[in-house]
Protein backbone atom coordinates (compact mmCIF):
# COMPACT_ATOMS: atom_id res chain seq x y z
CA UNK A 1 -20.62 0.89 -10.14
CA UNK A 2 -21.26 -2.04 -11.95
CA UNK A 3 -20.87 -0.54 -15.26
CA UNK A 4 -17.76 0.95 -14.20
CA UNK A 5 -16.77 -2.06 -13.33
CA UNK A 6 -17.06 -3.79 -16.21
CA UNK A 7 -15.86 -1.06 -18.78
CA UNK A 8 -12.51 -1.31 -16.63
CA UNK A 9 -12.29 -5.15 -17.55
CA UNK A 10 -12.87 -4.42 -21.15
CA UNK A 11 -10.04 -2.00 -20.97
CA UNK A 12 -7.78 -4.41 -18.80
CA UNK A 13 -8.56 -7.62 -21.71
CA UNK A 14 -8.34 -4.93 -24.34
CA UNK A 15 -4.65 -4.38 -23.19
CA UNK A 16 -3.58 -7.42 -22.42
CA UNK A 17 -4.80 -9.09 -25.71
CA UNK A 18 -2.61 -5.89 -27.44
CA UNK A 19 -0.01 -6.44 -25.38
CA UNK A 20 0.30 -10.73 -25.80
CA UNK A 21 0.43 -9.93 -29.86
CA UNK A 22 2.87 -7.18 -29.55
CA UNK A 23 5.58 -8.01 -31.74
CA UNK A 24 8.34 -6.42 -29.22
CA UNK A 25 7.29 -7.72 -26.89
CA UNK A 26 7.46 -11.11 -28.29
CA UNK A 27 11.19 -10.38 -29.35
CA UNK A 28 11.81 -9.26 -25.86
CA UNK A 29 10.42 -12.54 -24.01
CA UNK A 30 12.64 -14.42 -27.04
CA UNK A 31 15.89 -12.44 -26.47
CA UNK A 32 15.42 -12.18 -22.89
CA UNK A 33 14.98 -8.76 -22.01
CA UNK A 34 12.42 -7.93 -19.11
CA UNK A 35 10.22 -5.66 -21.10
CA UNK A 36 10.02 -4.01 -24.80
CA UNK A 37 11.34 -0.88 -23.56
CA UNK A 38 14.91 -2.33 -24.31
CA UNK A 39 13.77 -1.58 -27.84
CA UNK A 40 13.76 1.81 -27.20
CA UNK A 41 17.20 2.39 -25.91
CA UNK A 42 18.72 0.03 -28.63
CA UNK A 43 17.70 2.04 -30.98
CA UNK A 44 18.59 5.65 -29.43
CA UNK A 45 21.58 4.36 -28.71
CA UNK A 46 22.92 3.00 -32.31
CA UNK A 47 21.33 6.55 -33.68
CA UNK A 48 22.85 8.46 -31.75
CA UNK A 49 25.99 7.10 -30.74
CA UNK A 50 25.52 6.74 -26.75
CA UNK A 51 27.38 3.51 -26.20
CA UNK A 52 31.20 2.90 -25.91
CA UNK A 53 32.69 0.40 -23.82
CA UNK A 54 33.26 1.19 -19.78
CA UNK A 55 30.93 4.21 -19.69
CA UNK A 56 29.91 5.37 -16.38
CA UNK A 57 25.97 5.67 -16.48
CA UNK A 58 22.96 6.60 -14.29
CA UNK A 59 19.58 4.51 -15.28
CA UNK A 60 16.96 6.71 -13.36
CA UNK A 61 13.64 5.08 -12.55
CA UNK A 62 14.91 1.77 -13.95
CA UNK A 63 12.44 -1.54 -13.08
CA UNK A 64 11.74 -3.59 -14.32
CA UNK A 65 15.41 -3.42 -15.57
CA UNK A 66 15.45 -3.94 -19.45
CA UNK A 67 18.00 -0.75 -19.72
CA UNK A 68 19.80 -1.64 -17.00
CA UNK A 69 20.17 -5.07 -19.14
CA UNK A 70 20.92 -3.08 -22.16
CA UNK A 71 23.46 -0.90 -20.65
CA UNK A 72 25.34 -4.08 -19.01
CA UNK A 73 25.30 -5.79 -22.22
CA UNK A 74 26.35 -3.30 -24.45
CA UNK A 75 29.07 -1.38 -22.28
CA UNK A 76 31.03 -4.74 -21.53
CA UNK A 77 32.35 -5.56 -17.63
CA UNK A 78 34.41 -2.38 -17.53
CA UNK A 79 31.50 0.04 -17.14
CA UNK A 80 29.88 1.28 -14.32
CA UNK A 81 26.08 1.14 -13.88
CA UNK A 82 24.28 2.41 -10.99
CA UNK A 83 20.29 2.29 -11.34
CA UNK A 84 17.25 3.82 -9.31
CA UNK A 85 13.83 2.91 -8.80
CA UNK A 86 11.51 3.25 -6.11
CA UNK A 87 9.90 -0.34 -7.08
CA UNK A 88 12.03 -3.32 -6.41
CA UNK A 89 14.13 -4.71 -9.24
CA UNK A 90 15.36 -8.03 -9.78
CA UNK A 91 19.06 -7.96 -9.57
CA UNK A 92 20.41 -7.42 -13.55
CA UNK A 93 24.58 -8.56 -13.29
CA UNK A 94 27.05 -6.18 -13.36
CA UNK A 95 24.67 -3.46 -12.04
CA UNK A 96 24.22 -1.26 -8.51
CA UNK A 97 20.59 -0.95 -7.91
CA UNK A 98 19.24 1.94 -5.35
CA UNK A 99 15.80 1.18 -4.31
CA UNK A 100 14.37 4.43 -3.45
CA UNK A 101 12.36 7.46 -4.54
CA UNK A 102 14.52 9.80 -6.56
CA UNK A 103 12.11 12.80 -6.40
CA UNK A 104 13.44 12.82 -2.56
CA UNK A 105 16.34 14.32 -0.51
CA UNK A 106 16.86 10.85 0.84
CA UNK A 107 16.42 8.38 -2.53
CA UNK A 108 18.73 11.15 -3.85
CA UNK A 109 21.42 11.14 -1.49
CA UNK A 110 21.41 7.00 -1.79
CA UNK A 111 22.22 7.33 -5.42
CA UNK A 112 24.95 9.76 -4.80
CA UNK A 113 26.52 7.77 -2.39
CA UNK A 114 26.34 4.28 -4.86
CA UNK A 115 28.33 6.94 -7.48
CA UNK A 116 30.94 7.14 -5.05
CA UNK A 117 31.72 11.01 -6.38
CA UNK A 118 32.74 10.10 -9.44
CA UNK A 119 31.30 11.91 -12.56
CA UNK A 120 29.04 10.08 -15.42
CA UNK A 121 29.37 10.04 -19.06
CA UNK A 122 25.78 9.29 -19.89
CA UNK A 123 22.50 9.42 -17.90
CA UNK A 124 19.21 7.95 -19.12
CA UNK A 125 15.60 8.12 -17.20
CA UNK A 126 13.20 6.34 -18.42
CA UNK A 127 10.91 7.69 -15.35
CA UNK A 128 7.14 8.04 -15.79
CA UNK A 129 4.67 8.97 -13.14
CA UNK A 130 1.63 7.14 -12.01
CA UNK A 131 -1.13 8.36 -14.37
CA UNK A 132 -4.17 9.68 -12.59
CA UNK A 133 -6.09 10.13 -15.43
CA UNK A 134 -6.10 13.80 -15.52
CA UNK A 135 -3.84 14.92 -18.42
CA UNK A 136 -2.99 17.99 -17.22
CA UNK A 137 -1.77 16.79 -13.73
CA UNK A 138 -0.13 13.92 -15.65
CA UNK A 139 1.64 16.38 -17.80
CA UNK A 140 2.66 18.73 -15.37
CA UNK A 141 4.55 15.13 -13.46
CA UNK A 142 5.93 14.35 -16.20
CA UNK A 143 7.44 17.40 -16.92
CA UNK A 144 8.87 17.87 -13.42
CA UNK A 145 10.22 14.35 -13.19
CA UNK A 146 12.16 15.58 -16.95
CA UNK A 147 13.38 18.57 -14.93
CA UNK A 148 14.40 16.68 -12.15
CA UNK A 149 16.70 14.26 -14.16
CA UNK A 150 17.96 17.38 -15.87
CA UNK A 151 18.93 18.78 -12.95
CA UNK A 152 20.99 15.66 -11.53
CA UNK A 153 22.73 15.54 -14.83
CA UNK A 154 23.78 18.44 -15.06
CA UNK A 155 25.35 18.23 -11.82
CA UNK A 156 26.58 14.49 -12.07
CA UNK A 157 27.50 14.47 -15.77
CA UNK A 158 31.14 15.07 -17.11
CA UNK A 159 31.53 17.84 -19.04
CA UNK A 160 30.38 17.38 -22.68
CA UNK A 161 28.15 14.23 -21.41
CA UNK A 162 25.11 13.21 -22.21
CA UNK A 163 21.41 12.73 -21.16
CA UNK A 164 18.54 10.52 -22.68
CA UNK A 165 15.14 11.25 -21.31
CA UNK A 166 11.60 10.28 -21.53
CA UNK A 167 9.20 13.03 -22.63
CA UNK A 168 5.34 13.26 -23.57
CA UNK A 169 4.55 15.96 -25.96
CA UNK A 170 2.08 18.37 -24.45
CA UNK A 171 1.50 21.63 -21.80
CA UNK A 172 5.35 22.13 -20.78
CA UNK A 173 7.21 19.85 -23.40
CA UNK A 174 8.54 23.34 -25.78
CA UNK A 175 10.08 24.81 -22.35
CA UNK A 176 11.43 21.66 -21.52
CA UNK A 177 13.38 21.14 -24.75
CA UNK A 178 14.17 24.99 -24.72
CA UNK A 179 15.89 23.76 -20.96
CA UNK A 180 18.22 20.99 -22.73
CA UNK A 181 19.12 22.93 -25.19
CA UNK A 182 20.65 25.98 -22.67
CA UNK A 183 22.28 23.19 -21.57
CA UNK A 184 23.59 20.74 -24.34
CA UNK A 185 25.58 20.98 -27.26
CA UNK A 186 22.81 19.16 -29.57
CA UNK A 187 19.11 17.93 -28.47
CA UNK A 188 16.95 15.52 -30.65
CA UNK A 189 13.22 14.65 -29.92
CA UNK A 190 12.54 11.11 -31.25
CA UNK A 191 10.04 8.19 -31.37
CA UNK A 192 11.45 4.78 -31.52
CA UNK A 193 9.96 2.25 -33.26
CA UNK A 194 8.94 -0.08 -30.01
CA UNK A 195 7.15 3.15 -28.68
CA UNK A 196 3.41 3.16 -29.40
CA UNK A 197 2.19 5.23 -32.38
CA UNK A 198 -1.20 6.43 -29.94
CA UNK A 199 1.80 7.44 -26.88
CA UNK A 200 2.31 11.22 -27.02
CA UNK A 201 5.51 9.46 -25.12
CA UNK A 202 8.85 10.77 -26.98
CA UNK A 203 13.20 10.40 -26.16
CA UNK A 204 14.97 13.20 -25.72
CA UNK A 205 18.42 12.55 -26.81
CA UNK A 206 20.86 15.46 -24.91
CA UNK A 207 24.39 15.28 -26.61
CA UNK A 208 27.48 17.22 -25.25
CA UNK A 209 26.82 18.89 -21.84
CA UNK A 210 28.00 22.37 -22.20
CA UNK A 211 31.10 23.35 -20.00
């Protein structure tokens, strides 16, 4: 137990030593976004054109709230940005936040009902699962949660809208992208620069919901 115990706090000071020198992260704590992921979406964004002014956009599984920051700062006071997580959030301006579980009926419904039954012209999900350790069961979560925003899109999305969601390559990830691509106009797997080069974590970038 011992042992255990102390390869854990290797790992822990490992991690925390990486993440202190991480140069995003560095840039986030200087441009005051809540976490390096704002990196990510920045760059999808400008890539792939996702941003114009007064957008409509879901942010599933959104705390700590760097997107939620990105999306208020880039779509200007016109837009409209409702986000979900089931951890709290700190309140980001300009945004609705939903605190609830949106792999239930319930956290669900509370997201529909911020919408207000109006359609979206963009939905991103950055949502991840809690990693047990076991990569298959990981996998297979991580997949499902994919499917899951998938699914809300295409029922909450305007016609030729699109979708940006978080991936990890692996057991399910071909069928998945086979899945976007019945259902958009133009699908691109990429790896922005803030991700980490050892994540098998990848963006998939859904363009043009098909009517």
């Amino acid at each position: 137990m011992a042992l255990k115990s102390a390869k854990k706090n290797k790992f822990v000071k490992a991690w925390m030593a990486e993440h202190v020198n991480d140069p995003w992260v560095k840039e986030a704590t200087r441009r005051g976004y809540r976490s390096r992921a704002a990196f990510k979406l920045i760059e999808l964004a400008e890539r792939d054109k996702l941003f114009r002014p007064g957008m409509r956009v879901a942010d599933l599984g959104a705390a700590p709230g760097s997107w939620a920051q990105v999306l208020h700062e880039q779509l200007g006071p016109g837009a409209s940005i409702v986000a979900i997580d089931l951890l709290p959030m700190i309140p980001v301006a300009g945004v609705t936040f939903v605190q609830a579980d949106f792999r239930e009926d319930d956290g669900l419904a509370a997201l529909e009902s911020a919408l207000g039954g109006r359609k979206l012209d963009l939905v991103v999900s950055d949502l991840s699962p809690n990693l047990s350790g076991v990569e298959a069961a990981d996998q297979a979560r991580a997949v499902h949660l994919g499917e899951l925003a998938l699914e809300f899109a295409k029922s909450w999305l305007q016609p030729k809208g699109d979708l940006v969601v978080k991936a990890f390559q692996g057991e399910g990830f071909a069928e998945f992208r086979r899945m976007l691509e019945a259902n958009f106009i133009k699908v691109y797997v990429r790896k922005p620069k803030a991700s980490r080069d050892r994540s098998r974590e990848v963006y998939v970038v859904a363009k043009g919901l098909k009517i």
